[in-house]
C-alpha atoms as a PDB file:
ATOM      1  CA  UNK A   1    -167.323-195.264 -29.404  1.00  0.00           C
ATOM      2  CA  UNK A   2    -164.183-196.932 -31.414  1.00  0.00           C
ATOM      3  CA  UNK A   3    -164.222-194.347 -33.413  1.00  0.00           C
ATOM      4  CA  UNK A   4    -163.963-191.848 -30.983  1.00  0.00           C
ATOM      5  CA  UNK A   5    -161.152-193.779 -28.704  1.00  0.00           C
ATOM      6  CA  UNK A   6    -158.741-194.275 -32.209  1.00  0.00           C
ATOM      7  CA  UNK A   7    -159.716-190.222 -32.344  1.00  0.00           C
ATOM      8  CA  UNK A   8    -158.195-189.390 -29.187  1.00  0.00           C
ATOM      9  CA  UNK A   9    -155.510-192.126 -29.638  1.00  0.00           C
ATOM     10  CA  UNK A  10    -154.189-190.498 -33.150  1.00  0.00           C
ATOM     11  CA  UNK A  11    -154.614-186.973 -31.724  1.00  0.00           C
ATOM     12  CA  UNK A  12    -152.377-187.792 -28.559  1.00  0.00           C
ATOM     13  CA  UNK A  13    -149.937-189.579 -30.595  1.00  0.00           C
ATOM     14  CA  UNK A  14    -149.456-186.452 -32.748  1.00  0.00           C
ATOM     15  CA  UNK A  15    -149.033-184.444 -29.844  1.00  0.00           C
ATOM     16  CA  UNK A  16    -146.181-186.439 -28.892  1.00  0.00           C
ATOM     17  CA  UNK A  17    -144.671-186.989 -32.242  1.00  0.00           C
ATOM     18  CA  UNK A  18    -145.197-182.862 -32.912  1.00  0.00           C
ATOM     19  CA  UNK A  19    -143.642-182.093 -29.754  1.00  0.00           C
ATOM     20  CA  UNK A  20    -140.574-184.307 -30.318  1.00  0.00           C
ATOM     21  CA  UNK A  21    -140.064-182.673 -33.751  1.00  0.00           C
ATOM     22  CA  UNK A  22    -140.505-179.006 -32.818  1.00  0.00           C
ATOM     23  CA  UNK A  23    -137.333-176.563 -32.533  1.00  0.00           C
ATOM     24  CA  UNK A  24    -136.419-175.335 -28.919  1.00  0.00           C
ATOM     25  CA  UNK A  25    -136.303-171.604 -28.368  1.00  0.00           C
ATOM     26  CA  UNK A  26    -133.364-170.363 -29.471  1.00  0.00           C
ATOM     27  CA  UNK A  27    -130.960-169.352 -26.437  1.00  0.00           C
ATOM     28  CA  UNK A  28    -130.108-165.409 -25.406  1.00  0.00           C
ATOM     29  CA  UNK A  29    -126.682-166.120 -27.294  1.00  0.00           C
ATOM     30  CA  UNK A  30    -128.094-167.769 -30.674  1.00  0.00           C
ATOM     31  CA  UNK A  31    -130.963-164.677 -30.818  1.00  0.00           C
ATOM     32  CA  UNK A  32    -128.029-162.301 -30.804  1.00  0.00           C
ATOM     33  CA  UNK A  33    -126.170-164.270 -33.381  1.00  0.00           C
ATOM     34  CA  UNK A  34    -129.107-164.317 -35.728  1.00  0.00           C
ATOM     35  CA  UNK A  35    -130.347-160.497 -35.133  1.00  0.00           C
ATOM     36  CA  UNK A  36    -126.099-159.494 -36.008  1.00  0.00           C
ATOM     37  CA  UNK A  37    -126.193-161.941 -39.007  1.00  0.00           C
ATOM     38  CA  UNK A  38    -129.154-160.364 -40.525  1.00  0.00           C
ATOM     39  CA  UNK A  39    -128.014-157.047 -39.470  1.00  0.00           C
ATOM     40  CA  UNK A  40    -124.754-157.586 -41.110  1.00  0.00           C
ATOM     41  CA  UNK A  41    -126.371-158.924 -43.879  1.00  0.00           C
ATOM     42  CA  UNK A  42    -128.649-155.878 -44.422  1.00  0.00           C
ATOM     43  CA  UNK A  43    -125.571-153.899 -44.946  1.00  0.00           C
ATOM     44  CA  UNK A  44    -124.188-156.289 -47.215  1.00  0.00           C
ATOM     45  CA  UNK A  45    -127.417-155.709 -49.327  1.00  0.00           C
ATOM     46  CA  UNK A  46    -126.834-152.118 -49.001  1.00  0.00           C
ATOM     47  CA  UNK A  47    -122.948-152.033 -50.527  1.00  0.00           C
ATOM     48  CA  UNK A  48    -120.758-152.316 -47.462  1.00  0.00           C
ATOM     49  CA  UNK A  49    -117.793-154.877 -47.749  1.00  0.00           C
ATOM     50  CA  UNK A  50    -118.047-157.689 -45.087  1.00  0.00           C
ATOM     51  CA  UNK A  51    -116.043-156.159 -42.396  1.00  0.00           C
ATOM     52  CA  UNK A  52    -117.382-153.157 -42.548  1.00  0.00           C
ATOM     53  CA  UNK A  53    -121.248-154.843 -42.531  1.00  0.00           C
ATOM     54  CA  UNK A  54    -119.826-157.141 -39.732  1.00  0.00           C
ATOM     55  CA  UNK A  55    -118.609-153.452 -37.106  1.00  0.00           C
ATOM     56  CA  UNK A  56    -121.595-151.884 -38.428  1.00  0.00           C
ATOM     57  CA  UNK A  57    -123.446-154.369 -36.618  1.00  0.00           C
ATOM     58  CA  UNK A  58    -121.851-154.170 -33.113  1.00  0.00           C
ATOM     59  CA  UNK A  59    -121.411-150.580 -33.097  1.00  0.00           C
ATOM     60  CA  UNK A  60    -125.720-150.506 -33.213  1.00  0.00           C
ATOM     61  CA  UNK A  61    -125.935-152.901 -30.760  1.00  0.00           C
ATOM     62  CA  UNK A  62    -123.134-151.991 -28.497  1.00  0.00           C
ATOM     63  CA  UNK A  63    -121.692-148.340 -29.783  1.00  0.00           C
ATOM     64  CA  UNK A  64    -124.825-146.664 -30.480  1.00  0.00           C
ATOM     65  CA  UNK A  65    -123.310-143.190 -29.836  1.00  0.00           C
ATOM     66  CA  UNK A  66    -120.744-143.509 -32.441  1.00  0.00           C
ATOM     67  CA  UNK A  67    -120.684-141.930 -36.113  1.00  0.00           C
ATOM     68  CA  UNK A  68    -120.808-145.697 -37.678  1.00  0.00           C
ATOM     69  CA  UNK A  69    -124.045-145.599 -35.754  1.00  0.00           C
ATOM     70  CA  UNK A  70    -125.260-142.859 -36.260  1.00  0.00           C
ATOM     71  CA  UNK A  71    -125.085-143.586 -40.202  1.00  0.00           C
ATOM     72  CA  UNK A  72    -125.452-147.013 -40.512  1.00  0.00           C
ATOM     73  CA  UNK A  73    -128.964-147.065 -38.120  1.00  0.00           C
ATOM     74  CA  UNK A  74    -130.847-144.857 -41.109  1.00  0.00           C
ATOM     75  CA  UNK A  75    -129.679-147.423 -43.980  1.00  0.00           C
ATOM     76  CA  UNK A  76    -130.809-150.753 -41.552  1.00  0.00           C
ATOM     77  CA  UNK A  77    -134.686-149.507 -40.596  1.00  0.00           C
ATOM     78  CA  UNK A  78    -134.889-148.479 -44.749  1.00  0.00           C
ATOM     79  CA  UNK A  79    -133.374-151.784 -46.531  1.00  0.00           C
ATOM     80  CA  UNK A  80    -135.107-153.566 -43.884  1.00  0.00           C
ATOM     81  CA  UNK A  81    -138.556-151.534 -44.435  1.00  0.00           C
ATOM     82  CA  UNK A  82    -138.500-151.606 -48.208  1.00  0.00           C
ATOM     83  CA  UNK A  83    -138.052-147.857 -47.747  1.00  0.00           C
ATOM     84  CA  UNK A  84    -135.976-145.260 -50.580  1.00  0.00           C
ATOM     85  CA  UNK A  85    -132.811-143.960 -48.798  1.00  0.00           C
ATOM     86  CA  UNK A  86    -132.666-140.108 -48.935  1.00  0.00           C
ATOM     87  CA  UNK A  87    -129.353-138.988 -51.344  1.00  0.00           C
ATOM     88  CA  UNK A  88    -126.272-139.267 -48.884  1.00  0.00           C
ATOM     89  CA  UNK A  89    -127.768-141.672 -46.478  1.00  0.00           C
ATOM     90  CA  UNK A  90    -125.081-144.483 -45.493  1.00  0.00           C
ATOM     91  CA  UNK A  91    -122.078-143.200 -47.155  1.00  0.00           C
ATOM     92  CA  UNK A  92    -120.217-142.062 -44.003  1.00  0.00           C
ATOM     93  CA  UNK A  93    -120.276-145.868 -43.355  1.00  0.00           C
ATOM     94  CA  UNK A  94    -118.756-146.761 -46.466  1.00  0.00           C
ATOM     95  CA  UNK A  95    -116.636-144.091 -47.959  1.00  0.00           C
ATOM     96  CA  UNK A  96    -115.386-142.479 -44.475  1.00  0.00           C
ATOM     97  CA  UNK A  97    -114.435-145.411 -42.962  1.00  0.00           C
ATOM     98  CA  UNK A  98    -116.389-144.741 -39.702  1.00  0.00           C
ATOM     99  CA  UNK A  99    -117.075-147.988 -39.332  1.00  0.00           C
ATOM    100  CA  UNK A 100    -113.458-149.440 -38.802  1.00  0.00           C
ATOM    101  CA  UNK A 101    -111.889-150.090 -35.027  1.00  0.00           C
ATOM    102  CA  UNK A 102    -109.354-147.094 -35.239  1.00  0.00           C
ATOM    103  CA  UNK A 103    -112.858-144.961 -35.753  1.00  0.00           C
ATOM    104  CA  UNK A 104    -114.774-146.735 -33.105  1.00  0.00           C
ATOM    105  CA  UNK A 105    -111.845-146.390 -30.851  1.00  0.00           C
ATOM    106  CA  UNK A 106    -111.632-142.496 -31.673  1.00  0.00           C
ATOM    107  CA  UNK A 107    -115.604-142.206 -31.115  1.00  0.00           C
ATOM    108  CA  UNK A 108    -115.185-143.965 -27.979  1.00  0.00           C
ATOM    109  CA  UNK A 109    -112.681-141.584 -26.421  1.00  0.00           C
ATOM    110  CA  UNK A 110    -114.609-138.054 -28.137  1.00  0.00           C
ATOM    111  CA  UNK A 111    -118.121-138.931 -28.392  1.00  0.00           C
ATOM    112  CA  UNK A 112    -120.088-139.481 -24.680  1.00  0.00           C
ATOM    113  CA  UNK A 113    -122.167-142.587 -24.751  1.00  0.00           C
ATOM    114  CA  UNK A 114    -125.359-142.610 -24.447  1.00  0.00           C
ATOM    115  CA  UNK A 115    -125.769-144.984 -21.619  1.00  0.00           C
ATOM    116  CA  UNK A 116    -123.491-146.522 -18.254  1.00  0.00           C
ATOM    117  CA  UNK A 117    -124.445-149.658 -20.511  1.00  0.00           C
ATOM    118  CA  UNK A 118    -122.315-148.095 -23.286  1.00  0.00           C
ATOM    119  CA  UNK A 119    -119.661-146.393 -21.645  1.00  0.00           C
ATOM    120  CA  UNK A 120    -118.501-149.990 -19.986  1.00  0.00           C
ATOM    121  CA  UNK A 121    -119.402-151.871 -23.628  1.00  0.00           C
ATOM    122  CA  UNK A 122    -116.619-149.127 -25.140  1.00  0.00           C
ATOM    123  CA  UNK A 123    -114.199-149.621 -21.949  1.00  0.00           C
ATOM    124  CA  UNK A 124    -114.443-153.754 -22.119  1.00  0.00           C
ATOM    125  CA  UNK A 125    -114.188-153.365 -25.802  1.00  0.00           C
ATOM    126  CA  UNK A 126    -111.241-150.548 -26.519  1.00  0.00           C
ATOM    127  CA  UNK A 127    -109.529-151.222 -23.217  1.00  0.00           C
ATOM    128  CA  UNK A 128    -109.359-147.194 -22.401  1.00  0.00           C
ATOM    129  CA  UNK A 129    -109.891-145.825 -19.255  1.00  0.00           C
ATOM    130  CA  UNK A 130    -111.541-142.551 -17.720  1.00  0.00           C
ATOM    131  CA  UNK A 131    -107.908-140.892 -18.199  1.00  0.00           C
ATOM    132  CA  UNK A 132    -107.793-141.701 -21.835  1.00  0.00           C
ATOM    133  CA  UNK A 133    -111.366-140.329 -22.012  1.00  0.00           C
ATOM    134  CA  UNK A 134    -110.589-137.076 -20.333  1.00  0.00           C
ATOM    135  CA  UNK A 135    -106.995-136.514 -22.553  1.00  0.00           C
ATOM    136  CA  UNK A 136    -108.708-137.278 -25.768  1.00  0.00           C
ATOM    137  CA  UNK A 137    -111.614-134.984 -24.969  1.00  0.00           C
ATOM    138  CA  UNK A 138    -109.139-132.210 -23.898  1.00  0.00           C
ATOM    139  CA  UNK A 139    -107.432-132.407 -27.286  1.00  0.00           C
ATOM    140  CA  UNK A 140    -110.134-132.397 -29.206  1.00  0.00           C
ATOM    141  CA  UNK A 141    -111.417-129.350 -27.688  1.00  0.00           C
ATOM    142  CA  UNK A 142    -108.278-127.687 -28.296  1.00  0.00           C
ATOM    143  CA  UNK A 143    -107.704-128.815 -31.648  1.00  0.00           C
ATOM    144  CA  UNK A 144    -111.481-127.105 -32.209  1.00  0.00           C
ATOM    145  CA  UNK A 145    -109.974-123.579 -30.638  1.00  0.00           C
ATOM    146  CA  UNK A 146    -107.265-123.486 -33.157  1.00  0.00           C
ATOM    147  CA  UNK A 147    -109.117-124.372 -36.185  1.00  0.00           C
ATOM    148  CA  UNK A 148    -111.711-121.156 -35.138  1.00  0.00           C
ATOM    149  CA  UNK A 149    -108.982-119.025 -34.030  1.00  0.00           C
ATOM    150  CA  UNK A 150    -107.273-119.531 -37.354  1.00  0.00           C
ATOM    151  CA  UNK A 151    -110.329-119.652 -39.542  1.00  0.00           C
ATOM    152  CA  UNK A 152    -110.793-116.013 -41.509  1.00  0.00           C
ATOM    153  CA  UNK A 153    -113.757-114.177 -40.344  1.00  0.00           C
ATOM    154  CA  UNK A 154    -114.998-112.569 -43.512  1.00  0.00           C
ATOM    155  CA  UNK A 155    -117.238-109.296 -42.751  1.00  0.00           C
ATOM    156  CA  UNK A 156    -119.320-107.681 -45.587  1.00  0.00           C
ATOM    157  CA  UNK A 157    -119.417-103.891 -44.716  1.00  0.00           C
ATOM    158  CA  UNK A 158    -122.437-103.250 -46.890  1.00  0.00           C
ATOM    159  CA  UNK A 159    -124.489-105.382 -44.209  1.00  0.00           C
ATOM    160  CA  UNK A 160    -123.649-102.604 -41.889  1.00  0.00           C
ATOM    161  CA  UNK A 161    -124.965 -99.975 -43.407  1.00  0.00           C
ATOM    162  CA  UNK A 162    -128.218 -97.983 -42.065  1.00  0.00           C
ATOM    163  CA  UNK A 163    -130.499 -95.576 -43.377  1.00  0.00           C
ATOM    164  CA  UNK A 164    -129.072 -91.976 -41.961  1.00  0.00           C
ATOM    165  CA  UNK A 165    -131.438 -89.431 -41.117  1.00  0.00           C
ATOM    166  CA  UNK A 166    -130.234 -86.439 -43.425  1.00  0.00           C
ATOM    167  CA  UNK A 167    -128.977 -83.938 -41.122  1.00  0.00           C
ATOM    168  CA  UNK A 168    -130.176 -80.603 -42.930  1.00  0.00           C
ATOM    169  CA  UNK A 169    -133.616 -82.360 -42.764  1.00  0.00           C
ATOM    170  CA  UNK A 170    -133.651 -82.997 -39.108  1.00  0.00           C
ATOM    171  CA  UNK A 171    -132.462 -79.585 -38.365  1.00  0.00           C
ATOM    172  CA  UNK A 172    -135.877 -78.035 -40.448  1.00  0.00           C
ATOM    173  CA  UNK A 173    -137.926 -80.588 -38.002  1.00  0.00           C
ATOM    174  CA  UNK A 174    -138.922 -82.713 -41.052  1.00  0.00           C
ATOM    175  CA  UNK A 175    -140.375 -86.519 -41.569  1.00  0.00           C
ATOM    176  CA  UNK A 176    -141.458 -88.631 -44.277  1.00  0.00           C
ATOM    177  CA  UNK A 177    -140.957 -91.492 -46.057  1.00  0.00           C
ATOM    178  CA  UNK A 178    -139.480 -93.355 -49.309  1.00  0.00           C
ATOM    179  CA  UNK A 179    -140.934 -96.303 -50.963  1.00  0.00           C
ATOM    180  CA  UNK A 180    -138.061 -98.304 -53.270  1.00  0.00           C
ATOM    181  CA  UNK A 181    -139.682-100.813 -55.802  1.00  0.00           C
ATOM    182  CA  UNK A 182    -136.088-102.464 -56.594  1.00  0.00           C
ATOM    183  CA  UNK A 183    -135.218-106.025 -58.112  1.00  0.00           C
ATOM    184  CA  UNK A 184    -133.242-108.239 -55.816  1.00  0.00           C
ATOM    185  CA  UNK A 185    -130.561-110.913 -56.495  1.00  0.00           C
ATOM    186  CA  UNK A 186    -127.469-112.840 -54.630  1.00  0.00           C
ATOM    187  CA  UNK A 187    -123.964-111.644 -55.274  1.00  0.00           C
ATOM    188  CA  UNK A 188    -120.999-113.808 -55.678  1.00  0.00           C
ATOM    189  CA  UNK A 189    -120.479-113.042 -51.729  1.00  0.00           C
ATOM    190  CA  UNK A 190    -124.072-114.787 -51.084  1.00  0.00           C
ATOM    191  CA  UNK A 191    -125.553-111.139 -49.990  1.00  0.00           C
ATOM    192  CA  UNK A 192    -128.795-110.026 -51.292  1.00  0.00           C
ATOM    193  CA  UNK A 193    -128.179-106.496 -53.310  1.00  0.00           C
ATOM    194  CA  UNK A 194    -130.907-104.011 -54.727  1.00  0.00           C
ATOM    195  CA  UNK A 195    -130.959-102.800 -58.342  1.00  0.00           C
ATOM    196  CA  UNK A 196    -133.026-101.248 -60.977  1.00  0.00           C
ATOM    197  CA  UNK A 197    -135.021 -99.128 -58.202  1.00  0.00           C
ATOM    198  CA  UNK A 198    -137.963 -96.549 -58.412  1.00  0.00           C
ATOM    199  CA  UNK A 199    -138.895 -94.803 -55.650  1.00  0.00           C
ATOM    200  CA  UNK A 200    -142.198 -93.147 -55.038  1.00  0.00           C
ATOM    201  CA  UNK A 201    -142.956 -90.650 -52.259  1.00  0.00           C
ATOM    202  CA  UNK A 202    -145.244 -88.195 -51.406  1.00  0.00           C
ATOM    203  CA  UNK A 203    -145.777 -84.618 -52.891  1.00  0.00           C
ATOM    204  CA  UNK A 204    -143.623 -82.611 -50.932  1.00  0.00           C
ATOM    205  CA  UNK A 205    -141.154 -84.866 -49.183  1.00  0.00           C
ATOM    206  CA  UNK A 206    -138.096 -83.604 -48.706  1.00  0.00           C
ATOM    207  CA  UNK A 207    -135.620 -84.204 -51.269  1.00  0.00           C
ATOM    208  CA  UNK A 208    -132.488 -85.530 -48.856  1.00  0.00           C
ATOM    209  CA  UNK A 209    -135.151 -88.175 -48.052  1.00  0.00           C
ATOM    210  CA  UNK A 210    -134.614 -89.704 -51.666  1.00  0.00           C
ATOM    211  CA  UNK A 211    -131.229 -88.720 -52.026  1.00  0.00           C
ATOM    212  CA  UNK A 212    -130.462 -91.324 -49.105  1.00  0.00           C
ATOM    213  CA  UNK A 213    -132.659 -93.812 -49.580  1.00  0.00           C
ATOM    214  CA  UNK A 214    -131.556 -94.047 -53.486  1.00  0.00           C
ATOM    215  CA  UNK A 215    -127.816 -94.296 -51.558  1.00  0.00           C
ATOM    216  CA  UNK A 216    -128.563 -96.856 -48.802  1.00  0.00           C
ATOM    217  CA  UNK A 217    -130.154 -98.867 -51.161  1.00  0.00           C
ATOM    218  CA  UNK A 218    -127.525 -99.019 -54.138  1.00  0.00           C
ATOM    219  CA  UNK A 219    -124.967 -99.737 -50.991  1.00  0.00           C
ATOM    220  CA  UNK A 220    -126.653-101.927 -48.660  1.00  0.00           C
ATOM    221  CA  UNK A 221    -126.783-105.676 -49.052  1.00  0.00           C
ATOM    222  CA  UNK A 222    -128.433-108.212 -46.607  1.00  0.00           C
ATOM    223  CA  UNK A 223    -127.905-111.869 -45.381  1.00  0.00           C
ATOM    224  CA  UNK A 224    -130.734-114.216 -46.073  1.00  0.00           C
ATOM    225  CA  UNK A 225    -131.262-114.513 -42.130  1.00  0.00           C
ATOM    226  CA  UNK A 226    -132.567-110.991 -42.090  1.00  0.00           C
ATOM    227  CA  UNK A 227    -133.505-110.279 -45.743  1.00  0.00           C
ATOM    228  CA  UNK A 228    -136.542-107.981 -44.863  1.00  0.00           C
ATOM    229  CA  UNK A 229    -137.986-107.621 -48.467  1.00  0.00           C
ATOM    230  CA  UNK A 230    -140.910-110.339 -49.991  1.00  0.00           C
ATOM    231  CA  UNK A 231    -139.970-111.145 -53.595  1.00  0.00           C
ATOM    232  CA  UNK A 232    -141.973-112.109 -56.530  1.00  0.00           C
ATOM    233  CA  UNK A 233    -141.656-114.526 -58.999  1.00  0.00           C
ATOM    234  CA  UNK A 234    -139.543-111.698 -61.045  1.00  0.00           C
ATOM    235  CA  UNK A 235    -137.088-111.504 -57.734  1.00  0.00           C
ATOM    236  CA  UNK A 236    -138.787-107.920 -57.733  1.00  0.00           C
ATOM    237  CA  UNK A 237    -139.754-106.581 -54.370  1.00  0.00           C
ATOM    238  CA  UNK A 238    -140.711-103.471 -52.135  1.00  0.00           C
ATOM    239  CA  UNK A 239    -138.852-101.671 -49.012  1.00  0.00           C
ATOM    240  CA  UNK A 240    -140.388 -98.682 -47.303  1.00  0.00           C
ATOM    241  CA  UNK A 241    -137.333 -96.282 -45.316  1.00  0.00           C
ATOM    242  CA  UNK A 242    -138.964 -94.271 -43.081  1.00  0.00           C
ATOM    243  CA  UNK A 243    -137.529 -91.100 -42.098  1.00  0.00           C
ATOM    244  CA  UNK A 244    -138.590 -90.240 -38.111  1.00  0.00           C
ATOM    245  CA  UNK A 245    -137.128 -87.375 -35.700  1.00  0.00           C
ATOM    246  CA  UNK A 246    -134.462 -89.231 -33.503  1.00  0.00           C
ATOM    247  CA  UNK A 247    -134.395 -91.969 -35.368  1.00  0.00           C
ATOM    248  CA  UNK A 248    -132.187 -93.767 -37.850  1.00  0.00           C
END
């Protein structure tokens, strides 16, 4: 029975002694200094300088909309996880300078937030105002229409041409069709072109039928969006030009 009672007597005295010891909770305010100290730190880890590190920080917490964001949010979740970084990941943050208050400022007055939370974080934090918004916005979107009004538009005439129906052929009523066997390569203008072609048809197709499919494809050239040959290994591939009444 003494043994027990100095039991319960040691046990309660720890209890006291443990509780008198132990850390409080950490406050709202000290939380958010530790997560933007490690945060900052992270980036440190990663190669940014310590003022960039330290708006890196904020701009996740309170500018998440904004290109320092947008770049630095990759390079936290993988130095954090233990995780590669993909080639290029980060160095907006660095080597742009996306991350400095001018940039902030200008992502602020361009870039809508992503939340009411945001758009009165970027308002406390830039003092701008819903007219500084709208004028920055205005002038971006201008500066946009003269950069693609005076950009070159550079057409590639060969990607316009079609197969034409030979007229002296559609006069005698006739049809077919021309099979070109033809290796395939990218020019300097980033066009696929045909060369080295055979062509195979049937006994007794007309001979016009050839005659313009050997032309449209020596002339022709296509975009990789609608390249409509499969290559092989070789770049060597197949195209079938078929030769219908009322058609092209």
């Amino acid at each position: 029975m003494l043994k027990r009672r100095v039991l319960y007597t040691a046990m309660a005295a720890c209890a006291v002694s443990c509780s008198a010891h132990a850390a409080p909770p950490m406050t709202d305010a000290e939380w958010t200094a530790y997560e933007e100290s490690h945060t900052r730190f992270i980036f440190q880890q990663f190669g940014a300088d310590p003022e960039t590190a330290r708006w890196a920080a904020w701009a996740m917490k309170y500018q998440p909309s904004s290109r320092c964001a947008m770049s630095a949010r990759p390079v936290f979740h993988a130095v954090e996880g233990g995780m590669a970084l993909y080639p290029g990941a980060g160095e907006g943050m660095v080597v742009d300078h996306i991350c400095e208050p001018e940039a902030l400022k200008h992502d602020a007055l361009t870039i809508p937030p992503f939340s009411a939370i945001e758009g009165e974080n970027e308002r406390l934090q830039w003092k701008i105002t819903q007219r500084d918004i709208d004028k920055a916005r205005q002038e971006e979107d201008e500066r946009h229409k003269e950069i693609i009004a005076n950009t070159p538009v550079v057409t590639h005439k060969c990607q316009f041409d079609y197969v034409e129906y030979p007229e002296e052929a559609q006069e005698l009523g006739n049809e077919g069709s021309v099979r070109a066997t033809c290796h395939f390569q990218k020019d300097k203008d980033n066009y696929w072109h045909a060369d080295s072609c055979n062509f195979s048809y049937r006994k007794g197709t007309d001979d016009s039928f050839l005659n313009e499919a050997k032309r449209y494809m020596t002339s022709a050239c296509w975009s990789s969006d609608n390249f409509p040959v499969s290559l092989d290994h070789n770049g060597t591939g197949a195209r079938t030009i078929d030769f219908s009444l009322g058609g092209k």
